[in-house]
C-alpha atoms as a PDB file:
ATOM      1  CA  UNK A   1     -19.221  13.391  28.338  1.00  0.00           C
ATOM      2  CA  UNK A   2     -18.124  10.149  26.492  1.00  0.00           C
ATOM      3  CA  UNK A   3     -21.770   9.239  26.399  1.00  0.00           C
ATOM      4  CA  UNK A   4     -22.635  12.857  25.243  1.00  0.00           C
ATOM      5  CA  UNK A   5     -19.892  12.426  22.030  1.00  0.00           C
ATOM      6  CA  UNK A   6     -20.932   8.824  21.287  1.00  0.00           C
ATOM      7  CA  UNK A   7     -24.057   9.682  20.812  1.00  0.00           C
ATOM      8  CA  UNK A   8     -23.437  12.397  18.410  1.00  0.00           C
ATOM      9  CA  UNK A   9     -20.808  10.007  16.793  1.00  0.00           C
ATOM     10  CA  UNK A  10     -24.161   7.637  16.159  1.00  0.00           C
ATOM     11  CA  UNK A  11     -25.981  10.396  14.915  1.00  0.00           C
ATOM     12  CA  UNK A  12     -23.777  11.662  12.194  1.00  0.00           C
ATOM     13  CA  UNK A  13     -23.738   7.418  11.369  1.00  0.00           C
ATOM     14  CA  UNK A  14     -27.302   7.141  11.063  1.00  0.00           C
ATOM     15  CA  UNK A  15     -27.437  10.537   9.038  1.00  0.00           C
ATOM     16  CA  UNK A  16     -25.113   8.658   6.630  1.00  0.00           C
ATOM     17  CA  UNK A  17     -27.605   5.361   6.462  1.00  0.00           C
ATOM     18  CA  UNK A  18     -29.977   8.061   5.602  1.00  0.00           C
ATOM     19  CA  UNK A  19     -28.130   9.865   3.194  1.00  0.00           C
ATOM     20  CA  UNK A  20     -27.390   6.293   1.238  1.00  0.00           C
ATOM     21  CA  UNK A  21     -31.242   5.781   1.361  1.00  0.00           C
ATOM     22  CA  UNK A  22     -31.650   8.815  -0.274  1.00  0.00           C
ATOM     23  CA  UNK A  23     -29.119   8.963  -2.775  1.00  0.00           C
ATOM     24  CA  UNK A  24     -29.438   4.716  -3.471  1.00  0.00           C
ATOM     25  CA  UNK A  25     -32.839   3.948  -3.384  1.00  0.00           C
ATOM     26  CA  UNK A  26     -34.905   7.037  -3.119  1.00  0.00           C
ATOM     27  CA  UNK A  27     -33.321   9.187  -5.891  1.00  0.00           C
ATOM     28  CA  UNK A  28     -35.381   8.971  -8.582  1.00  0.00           C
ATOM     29  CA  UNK A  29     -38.735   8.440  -6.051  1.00  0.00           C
ATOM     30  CA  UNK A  30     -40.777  11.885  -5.661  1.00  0.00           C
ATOM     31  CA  UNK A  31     -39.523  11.985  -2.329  1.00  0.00           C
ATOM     32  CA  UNK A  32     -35.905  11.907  -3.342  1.00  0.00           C
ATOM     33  CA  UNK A  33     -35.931  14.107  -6.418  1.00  0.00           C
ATOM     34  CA  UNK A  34     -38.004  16.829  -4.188  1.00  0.00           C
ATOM     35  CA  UNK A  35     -34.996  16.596  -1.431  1.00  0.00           C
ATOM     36  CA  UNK A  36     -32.630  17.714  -4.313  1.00  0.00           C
ATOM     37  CA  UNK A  37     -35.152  19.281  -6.465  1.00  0.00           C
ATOM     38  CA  UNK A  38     -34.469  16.969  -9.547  1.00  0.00           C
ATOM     39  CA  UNK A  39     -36.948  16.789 -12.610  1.00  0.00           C
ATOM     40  CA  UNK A  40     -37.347  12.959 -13.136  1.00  0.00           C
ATOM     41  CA  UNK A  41     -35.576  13.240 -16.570  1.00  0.00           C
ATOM     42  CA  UNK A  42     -32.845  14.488 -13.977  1.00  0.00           C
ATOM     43  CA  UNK A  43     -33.106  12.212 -11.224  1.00  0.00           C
ATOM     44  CA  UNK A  44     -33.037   9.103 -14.157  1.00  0.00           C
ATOM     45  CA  UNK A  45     -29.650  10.896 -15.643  1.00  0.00           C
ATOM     46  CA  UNK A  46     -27.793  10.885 -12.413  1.00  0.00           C
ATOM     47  CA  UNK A  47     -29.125   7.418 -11.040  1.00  0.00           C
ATOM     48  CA  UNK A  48     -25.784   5.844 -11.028  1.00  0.00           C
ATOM     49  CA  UNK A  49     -23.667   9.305  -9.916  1.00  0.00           C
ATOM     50  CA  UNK A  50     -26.275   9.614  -6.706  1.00  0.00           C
ATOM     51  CA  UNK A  51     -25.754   5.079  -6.144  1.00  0.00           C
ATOM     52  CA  UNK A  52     -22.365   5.425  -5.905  1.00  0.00           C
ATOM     53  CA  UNK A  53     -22.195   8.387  -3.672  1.00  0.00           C
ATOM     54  CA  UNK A  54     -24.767   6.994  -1.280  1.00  0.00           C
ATOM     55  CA  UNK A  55     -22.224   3.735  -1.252  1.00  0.00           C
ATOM     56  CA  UNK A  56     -19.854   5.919   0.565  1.00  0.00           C
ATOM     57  CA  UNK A  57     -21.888   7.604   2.328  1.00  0.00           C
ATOM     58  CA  UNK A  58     -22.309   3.658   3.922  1.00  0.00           C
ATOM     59  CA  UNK A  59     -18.727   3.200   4.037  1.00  0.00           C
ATOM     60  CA  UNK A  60     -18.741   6.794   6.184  1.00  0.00           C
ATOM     61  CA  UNK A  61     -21.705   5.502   8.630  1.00  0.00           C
ATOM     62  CA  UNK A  62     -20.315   1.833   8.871  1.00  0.00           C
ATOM     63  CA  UNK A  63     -16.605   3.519   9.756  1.00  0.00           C
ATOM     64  CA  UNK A  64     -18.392   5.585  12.819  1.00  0.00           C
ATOM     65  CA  UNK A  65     -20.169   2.119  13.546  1.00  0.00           C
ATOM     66  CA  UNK A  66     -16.526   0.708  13.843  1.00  0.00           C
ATOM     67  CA  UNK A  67     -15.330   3.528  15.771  1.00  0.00           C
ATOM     68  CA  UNK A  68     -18.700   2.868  18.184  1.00  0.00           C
ATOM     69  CA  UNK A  69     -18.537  -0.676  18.750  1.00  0.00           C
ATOM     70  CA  UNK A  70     -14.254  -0.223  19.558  1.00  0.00           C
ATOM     71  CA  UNK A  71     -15.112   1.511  22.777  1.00  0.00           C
ATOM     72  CA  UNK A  72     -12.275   3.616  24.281  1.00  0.00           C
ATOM     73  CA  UNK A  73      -9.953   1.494  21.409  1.00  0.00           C
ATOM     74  CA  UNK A  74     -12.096   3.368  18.224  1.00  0.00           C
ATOM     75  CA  UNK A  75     -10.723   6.551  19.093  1.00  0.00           C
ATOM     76  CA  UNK A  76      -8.656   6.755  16.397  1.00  0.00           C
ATOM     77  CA  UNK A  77     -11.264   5.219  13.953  1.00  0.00           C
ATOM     78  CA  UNK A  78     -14.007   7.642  15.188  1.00  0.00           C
ATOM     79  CA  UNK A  79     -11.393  10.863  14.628  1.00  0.00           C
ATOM     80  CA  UNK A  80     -10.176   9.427  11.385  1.00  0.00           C
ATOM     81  CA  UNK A  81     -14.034   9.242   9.769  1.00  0.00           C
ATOM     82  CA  UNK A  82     -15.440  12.190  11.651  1.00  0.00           C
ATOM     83  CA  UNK A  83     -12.767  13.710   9.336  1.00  0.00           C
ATOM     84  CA  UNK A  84     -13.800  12.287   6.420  1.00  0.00           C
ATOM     85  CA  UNK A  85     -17.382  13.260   6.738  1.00  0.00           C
ATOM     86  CA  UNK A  86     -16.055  17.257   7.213  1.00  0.00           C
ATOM     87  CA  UNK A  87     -13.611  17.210   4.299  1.00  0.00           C
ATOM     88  CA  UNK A  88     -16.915  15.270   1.724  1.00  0.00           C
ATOM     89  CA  UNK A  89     -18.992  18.245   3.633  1.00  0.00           C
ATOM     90  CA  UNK A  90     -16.908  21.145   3.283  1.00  0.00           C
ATOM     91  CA  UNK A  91     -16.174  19.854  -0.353  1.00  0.00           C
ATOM     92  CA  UNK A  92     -20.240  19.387  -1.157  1.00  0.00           C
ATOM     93  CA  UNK A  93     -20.858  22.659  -0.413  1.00  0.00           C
ATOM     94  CA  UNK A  94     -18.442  24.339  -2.262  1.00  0.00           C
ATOM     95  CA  UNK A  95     -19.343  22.329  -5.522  1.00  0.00           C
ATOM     96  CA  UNK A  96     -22.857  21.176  -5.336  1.00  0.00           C
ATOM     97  CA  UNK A  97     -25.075  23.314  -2.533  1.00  0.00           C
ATOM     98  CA  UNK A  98     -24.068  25.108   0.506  1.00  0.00           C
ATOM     99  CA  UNK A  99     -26.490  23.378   2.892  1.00  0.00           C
ATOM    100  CA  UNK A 100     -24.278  20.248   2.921  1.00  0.00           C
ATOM    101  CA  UNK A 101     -22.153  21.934   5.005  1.00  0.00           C
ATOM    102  CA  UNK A 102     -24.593  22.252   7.319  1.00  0.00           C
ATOM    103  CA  UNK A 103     -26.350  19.119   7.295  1.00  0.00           C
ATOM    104  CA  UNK A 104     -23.147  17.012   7.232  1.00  0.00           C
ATOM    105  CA  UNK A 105     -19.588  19.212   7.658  1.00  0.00           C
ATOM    106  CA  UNK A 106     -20.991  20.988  11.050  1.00  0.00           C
ATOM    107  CA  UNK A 107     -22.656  17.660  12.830  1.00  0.00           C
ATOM    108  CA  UNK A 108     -19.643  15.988  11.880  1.00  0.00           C
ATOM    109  CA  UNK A 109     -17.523  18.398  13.279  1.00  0.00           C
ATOM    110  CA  UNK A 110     -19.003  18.788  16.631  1.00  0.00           C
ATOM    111  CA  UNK A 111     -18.967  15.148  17.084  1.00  0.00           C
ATOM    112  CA  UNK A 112     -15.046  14.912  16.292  1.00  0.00           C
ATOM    113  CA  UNK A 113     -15.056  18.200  18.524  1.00  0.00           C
ATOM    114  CA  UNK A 114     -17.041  15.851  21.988  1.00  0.00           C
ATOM    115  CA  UNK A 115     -15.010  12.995  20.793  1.00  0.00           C
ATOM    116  CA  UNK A 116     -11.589  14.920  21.345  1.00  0.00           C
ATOM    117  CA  UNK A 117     -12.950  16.472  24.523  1.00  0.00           C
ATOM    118  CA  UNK A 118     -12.885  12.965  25.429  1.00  0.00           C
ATOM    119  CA  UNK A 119      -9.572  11.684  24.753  1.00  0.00           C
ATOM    120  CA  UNK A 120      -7.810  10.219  27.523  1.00  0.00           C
END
């Protein structure tokens, strides 16, 4: 099971990586502005807005990372970001698009769900 909940706990990291790629260096790209179906006159406006959100979308994945590479010890570390990713999901979708609770609030909260399965 701890297996099982790590490896969802590296999954909702490496969504993270992926969301900073997106939202830091892919933004204004074609790819990027038809993820979040931005015109480029769009995409340009918001540059810095989507930079500084893909920053913490970092801080989120390197925080599971930390959590990861505690072993049993990151417990805490793994619960307390898990949460963070659920609370900047729940809050995306209810004031920018309801998929982000989706693609971030629910993976996040069925890792923090297989992490507290196992708690010791």
């Amino acid at each position: 099971m701890t297996l099982l909940a790590n490896g969802t706990v590296a999954l909702v990291a490496l969504l993270h990586l992926w969301f900073l790629v997106l939202e830091m260096f892919l933004w204004t790209k074609p790819y990027g502005r038809r993820t979040f179906g931005l015109t480029p006159e769009r995409a340009e406006a918001t540059r810095s807005l989507a930079a500084n959100q893909g920053l913490y979308n970092g801080f989120l994945a390197a925080g599971l990372a930390w959590g990861l590479w505690a072993g049993a010890d990151g417990y805490p570390v793994k619960v307390f970001f898990l949460g963070c990713v659920i609370v900047a999901g729940i809050f995306g979708a209810a004031t920018a698009h309801r998929k982000i609770l989706w693609v971030q609030a629910v993976p996040g909260a069925v890792a923090l769900g297989l992490v507290c399965l196992t708690a010791h």
